[in-house]
PDB file of N, CA and C in Angstrom:
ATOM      1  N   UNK A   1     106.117 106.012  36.340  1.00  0.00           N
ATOM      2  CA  UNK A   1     105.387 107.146  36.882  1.00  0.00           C
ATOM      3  C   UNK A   1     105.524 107.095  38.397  1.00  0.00           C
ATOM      4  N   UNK A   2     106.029 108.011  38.694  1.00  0.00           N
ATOM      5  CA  UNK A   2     105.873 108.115  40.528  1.00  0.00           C
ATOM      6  C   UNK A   2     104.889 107.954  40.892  1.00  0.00           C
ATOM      7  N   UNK A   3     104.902 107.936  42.558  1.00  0.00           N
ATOM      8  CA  UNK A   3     103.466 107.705  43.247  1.00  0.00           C
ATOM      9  C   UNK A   3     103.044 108.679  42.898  1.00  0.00           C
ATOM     10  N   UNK A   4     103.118 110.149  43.330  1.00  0.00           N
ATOM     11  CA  UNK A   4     102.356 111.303  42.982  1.00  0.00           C
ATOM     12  C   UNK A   4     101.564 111.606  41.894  1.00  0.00           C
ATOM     13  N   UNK A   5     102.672 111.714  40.751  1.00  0.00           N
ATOM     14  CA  UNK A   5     101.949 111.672  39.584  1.00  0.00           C
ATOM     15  C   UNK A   5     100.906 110.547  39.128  1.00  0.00           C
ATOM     16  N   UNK A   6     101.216 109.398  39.670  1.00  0.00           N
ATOM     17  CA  UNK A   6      99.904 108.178  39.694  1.00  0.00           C
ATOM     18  C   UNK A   6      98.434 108.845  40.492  1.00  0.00           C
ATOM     19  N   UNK A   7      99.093 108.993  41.575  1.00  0.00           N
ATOM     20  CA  UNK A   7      97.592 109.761  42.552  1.00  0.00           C
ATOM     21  C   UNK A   7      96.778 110.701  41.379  1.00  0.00           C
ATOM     22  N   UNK A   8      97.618 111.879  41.018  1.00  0.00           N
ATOM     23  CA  UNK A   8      97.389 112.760  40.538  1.00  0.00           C
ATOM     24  C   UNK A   8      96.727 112.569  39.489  1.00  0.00           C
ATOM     25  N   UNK A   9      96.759 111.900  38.254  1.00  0.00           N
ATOM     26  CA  UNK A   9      96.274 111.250  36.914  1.00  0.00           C
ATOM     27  C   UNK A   9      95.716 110.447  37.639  1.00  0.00           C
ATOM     28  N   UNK A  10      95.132 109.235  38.560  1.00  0.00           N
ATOM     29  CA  UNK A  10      94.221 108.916  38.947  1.00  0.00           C
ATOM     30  C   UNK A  10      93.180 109.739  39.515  1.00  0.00           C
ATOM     31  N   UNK A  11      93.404 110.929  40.189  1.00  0.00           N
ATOM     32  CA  UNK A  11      92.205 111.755  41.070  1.00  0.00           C
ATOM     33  C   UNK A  11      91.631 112.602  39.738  1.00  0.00           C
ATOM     34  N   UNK A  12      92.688 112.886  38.638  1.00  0.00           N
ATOM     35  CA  UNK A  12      92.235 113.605  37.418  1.00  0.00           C
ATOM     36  C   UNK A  12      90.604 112.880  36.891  1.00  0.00           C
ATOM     37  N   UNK A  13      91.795 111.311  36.407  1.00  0.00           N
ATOM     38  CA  UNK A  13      90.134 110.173  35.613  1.00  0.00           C
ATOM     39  C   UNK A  13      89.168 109.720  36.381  1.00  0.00           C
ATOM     40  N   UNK A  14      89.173 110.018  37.577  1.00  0.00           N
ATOM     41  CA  UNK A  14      88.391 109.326  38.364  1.00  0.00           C
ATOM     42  C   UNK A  14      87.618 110.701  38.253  1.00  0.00           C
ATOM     43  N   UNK A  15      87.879 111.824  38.330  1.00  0.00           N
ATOM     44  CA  UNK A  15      86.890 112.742  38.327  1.00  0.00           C
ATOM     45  C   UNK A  15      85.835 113.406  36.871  1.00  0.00           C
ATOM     46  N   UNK A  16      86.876 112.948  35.794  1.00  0.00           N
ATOM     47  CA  UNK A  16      86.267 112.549  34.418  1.00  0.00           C
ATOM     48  C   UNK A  16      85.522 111.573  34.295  1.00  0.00           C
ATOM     49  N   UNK A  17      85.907 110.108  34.887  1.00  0.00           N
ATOM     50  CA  UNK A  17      85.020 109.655  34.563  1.00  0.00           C
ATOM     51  C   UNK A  17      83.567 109.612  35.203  1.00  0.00           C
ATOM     52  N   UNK A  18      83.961 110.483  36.278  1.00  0.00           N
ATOM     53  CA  UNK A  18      82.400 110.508  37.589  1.00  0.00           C
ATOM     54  C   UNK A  18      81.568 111.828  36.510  1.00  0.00           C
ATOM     55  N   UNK A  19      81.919 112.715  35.754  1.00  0.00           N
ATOM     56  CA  UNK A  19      81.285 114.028  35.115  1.00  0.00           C
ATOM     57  C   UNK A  19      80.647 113.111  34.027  1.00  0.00           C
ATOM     58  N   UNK A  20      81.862 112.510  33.306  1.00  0.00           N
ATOM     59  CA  UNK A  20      80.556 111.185  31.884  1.00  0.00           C
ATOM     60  C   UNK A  20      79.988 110.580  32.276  1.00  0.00           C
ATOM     61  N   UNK A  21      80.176 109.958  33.524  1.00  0.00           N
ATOM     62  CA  UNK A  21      78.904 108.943  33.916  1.00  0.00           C
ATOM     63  C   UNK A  21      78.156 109.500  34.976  1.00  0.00           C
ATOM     64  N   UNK A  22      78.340 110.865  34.978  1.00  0.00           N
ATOM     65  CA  UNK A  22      77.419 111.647  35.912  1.00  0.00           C
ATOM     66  C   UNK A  22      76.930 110.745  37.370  1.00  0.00           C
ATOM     67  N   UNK A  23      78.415 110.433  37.760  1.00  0.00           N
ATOM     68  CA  UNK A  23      78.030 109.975  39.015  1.00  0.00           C
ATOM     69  C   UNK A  23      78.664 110.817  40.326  1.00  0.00           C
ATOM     70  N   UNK A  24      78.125 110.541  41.263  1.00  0.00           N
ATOM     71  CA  UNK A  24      78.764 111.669  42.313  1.00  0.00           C
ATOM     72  C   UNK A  24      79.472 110.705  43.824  1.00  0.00           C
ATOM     73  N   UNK A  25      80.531 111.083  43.435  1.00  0.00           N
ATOM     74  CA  UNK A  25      81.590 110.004  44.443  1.00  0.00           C
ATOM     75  C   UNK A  25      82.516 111.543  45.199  1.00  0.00           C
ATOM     76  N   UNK A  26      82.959 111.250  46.503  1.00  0.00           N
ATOM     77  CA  UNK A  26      84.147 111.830  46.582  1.00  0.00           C
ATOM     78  C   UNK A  26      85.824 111.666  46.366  1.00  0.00           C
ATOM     79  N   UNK A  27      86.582 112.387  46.425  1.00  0.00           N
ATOM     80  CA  UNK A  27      87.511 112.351  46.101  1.00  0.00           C
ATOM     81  C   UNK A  27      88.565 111.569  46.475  1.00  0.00           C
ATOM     82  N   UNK A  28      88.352 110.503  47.513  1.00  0.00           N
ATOM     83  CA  UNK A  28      88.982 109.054  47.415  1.00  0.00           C
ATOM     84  C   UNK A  28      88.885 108.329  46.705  1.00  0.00           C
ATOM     85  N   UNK A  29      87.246 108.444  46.412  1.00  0.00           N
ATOM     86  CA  UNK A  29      86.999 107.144  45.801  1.00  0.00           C
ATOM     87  C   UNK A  29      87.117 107.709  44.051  1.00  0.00           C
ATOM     88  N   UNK A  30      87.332 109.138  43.716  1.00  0.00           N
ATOM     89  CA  UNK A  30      87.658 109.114  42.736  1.00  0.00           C
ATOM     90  C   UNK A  30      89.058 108.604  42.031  1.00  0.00           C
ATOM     91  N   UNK A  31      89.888 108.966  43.063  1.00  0.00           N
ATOM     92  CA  UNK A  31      91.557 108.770  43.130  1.00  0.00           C
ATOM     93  C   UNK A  31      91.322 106.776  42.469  1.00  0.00           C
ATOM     94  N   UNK A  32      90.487 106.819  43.677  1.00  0.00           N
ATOM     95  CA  UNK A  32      90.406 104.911  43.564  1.00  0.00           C
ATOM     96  C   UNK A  32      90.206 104.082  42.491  1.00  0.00           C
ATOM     97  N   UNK A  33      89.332 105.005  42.363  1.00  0.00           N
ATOM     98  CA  UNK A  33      88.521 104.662  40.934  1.00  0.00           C
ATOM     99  C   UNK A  33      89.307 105.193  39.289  1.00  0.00           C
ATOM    100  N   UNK A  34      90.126 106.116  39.204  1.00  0.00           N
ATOM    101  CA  UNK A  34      91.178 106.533  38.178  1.00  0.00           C
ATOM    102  C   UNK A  34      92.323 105.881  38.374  1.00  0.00           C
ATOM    103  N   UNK A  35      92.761 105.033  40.004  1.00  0.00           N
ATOM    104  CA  UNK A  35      93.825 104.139  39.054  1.00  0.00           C
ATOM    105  C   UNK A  35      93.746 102.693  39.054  1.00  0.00           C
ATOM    106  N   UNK A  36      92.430 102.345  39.913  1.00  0.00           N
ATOM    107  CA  UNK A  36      91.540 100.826  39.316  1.00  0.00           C
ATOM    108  C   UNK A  36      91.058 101.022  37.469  1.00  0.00           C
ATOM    109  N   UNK A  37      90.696 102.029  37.396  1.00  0.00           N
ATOM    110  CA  UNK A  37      89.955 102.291  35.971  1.00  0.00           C
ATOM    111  C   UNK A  37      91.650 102.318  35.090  1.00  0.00           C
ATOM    112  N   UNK A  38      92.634 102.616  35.231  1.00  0.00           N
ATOM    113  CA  UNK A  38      94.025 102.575  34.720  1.00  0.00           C
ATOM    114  C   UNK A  38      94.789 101.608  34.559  1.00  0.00           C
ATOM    115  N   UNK A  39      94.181 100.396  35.658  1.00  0.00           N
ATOM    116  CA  UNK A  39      94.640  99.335  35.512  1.00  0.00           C
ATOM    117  C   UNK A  39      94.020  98.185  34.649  1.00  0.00           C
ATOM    118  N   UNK A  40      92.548  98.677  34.917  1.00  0.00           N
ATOM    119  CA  UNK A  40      91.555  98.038  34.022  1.00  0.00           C
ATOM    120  C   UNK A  40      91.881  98.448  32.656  1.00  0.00           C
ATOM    121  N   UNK A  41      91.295  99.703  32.489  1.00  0.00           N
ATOM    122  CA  UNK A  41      91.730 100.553  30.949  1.00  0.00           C
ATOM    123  C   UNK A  41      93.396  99.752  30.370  1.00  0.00           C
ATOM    124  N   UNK A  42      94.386  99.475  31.079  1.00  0.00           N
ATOM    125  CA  UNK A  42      95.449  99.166  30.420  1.00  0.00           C
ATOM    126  C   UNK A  42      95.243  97.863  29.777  1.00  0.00           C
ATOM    127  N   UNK A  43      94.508  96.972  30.854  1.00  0.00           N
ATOM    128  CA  UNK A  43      94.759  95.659  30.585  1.00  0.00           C
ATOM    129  C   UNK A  43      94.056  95.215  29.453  1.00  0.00           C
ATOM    130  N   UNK A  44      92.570  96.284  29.098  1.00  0.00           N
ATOM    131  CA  UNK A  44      91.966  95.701  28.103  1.00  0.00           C
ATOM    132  C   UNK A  44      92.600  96.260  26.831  1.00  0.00           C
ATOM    133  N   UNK A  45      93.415  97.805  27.089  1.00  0.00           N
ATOM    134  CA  UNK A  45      93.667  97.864  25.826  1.00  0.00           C
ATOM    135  C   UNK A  45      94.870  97.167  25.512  1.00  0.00           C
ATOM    136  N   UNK A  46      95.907  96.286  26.338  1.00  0.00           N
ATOM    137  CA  UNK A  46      96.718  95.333  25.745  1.00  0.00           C
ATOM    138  C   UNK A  46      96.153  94.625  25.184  1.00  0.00           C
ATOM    139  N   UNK A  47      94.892  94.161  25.684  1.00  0.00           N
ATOM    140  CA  UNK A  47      94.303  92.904  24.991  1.00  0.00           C
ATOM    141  C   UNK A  47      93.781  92.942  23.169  1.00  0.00           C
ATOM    142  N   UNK A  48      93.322  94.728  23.157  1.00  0.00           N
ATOM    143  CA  UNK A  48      92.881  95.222  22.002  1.00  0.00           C
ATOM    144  C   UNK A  48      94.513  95.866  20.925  1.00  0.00           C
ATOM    145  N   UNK A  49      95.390  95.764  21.831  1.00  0.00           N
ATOM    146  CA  UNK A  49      96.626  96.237  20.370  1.00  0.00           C
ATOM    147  C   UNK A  49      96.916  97.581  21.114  1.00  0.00           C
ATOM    148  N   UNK A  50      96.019  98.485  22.357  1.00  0.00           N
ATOM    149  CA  UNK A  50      96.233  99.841  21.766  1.00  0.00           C
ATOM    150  C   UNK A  50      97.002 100.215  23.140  1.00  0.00           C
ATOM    151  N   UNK A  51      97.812 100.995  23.135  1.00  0.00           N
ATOM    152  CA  UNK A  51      98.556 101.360  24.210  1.00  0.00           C
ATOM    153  C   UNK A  51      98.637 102.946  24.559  1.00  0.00           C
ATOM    154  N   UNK A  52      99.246 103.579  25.909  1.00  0.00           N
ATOM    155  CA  UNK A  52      99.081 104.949  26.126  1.00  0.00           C
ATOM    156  C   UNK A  52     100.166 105.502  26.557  1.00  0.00           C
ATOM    157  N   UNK A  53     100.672 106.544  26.036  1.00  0.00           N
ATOM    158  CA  UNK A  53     102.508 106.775  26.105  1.00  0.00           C
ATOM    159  C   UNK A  53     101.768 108.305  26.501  1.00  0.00           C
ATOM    160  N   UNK A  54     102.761 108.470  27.763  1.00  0.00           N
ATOM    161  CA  UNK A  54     102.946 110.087  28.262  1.00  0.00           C
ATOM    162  C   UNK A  54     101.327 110.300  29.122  1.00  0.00           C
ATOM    163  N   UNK A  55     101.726 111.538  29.572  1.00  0.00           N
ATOM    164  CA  UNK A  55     100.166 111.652  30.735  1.00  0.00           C
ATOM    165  C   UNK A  55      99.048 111.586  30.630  1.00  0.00           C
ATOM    166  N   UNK A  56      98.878 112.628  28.675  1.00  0.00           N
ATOM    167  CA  UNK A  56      97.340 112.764  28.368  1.00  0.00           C
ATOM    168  C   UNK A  56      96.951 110.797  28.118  1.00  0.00           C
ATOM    169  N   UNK A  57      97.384 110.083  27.476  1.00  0.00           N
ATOM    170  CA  UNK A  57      97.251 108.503  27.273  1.00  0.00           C
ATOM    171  C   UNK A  57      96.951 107.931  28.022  1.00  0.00           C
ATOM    172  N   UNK A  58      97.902 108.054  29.627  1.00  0.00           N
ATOM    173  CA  UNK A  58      97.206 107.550  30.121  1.00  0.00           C
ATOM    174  C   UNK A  58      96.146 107.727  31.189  1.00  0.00           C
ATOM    175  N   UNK A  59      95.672 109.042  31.033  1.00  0.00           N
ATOM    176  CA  UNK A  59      94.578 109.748  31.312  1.00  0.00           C
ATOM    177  C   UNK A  59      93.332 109.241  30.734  1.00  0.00           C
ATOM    178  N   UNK A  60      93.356 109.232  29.329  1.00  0.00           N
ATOM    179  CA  UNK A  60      91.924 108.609  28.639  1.00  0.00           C
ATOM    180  C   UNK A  60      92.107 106.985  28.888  1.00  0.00           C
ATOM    181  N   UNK A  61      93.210 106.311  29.488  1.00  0.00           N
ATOM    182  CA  UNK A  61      92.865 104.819  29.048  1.00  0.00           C
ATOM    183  C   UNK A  61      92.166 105.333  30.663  1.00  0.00           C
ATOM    184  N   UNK A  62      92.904 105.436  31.361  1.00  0.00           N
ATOM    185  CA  UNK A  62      92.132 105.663  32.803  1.00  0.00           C
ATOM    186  C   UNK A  62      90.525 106.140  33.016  1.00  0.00           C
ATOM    187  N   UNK A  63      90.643 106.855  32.407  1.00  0.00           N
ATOM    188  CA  UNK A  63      89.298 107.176  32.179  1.00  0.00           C
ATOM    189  C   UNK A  63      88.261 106.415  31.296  1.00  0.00           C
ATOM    190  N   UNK A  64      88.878 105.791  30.400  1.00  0.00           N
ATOM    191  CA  UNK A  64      87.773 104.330  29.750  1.00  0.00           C
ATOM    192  C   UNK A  64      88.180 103.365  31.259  1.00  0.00           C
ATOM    193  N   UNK A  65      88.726 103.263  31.668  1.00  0.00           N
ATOM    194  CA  UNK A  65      88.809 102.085  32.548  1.00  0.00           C
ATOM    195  C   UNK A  65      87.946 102.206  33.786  1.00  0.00           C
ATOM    196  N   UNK A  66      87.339 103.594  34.408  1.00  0.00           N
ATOM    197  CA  UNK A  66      86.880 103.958  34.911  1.00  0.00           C
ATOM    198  C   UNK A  66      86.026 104.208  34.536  1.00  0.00           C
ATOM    199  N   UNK A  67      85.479 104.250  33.706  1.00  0.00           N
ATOM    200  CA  UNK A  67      83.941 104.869  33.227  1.00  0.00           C
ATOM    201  C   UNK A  67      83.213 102.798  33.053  1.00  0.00           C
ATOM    202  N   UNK A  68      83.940 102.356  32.875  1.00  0.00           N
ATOM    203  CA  UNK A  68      84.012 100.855  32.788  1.00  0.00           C
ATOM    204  C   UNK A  68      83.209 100.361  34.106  1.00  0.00           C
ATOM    205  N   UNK A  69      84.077 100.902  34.980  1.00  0.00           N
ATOM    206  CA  UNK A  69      84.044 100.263  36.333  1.00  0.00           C
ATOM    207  C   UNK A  69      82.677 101.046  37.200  1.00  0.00           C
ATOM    208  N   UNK A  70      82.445 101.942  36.498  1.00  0.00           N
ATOM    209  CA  UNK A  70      81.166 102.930  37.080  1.00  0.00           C
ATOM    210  C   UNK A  70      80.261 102.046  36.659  1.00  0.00           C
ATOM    211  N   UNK A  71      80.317 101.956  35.917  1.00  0.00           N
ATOM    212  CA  UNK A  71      79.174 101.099  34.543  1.00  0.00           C
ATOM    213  C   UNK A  71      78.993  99.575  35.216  1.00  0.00           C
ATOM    214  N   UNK A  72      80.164  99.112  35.842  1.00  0.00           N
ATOM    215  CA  UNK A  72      79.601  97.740  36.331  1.00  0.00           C
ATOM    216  C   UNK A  72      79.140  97.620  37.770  1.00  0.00           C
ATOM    217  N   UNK A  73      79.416  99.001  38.289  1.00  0.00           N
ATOM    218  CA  UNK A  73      78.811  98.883  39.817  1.00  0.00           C
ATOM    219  C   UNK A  73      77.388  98.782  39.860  1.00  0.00           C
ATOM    220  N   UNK A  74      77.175 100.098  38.170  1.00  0.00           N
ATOM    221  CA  UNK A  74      75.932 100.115  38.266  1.00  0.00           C
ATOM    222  C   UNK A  74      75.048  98.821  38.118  1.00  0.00           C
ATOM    223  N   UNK A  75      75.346  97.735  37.063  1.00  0.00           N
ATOM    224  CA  UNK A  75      75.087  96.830  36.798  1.00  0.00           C
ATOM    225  C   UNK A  75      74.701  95.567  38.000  1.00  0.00           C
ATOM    226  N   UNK A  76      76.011  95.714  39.371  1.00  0.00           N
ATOM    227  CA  UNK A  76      76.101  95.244  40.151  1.00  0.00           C
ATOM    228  C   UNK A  76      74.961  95.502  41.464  1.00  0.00           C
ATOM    229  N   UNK A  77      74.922  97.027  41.347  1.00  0.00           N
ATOM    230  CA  UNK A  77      74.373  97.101  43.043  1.00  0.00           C
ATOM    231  C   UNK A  77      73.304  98.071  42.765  1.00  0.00           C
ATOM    232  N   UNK A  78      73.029  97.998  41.405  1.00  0.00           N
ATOM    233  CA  UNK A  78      71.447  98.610  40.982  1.00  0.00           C
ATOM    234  C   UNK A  78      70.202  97.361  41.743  1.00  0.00           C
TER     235      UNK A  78
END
């Protein structure tokens, strides 16, 4: 995947996952957060068997990986 299209599917999940976890970030830190959450999302689903082929795939792993990472800030700096 090119850089672009990485940005791009990252600024996508990062902004999905800020609407499910109804959190309100701007659009760096969404970018940031959809391809930390992409890297996360990948690694656990290697760990689980399941993998993501083509854009929409890896859109939702990005977006579990990110909704992940919302979830532990909260955990963190609540």
């Amino acid at each position: 995947m090119s850089f672009i299209a990485a940005l791009i599917v990252g600024g996508i999940s990062g902004w999905l996952a800020g609407k499910i976890m109804e959190s309100k970030h701007n659009i760096i830190v969404n970018i940031i957060l959809g391809l930390v959450g992409g890297a996360l999302g990948g690694l656990l689903g290697s760990l689980i068997g399941i993998g993501a082929t083509g854009t929409i795939g890896s859109i939702i792993i990005s977006v579990i990986g990110a909704c992940i990472l919302i979830w532990l800030s909260r955990l963190i700096f609540k």
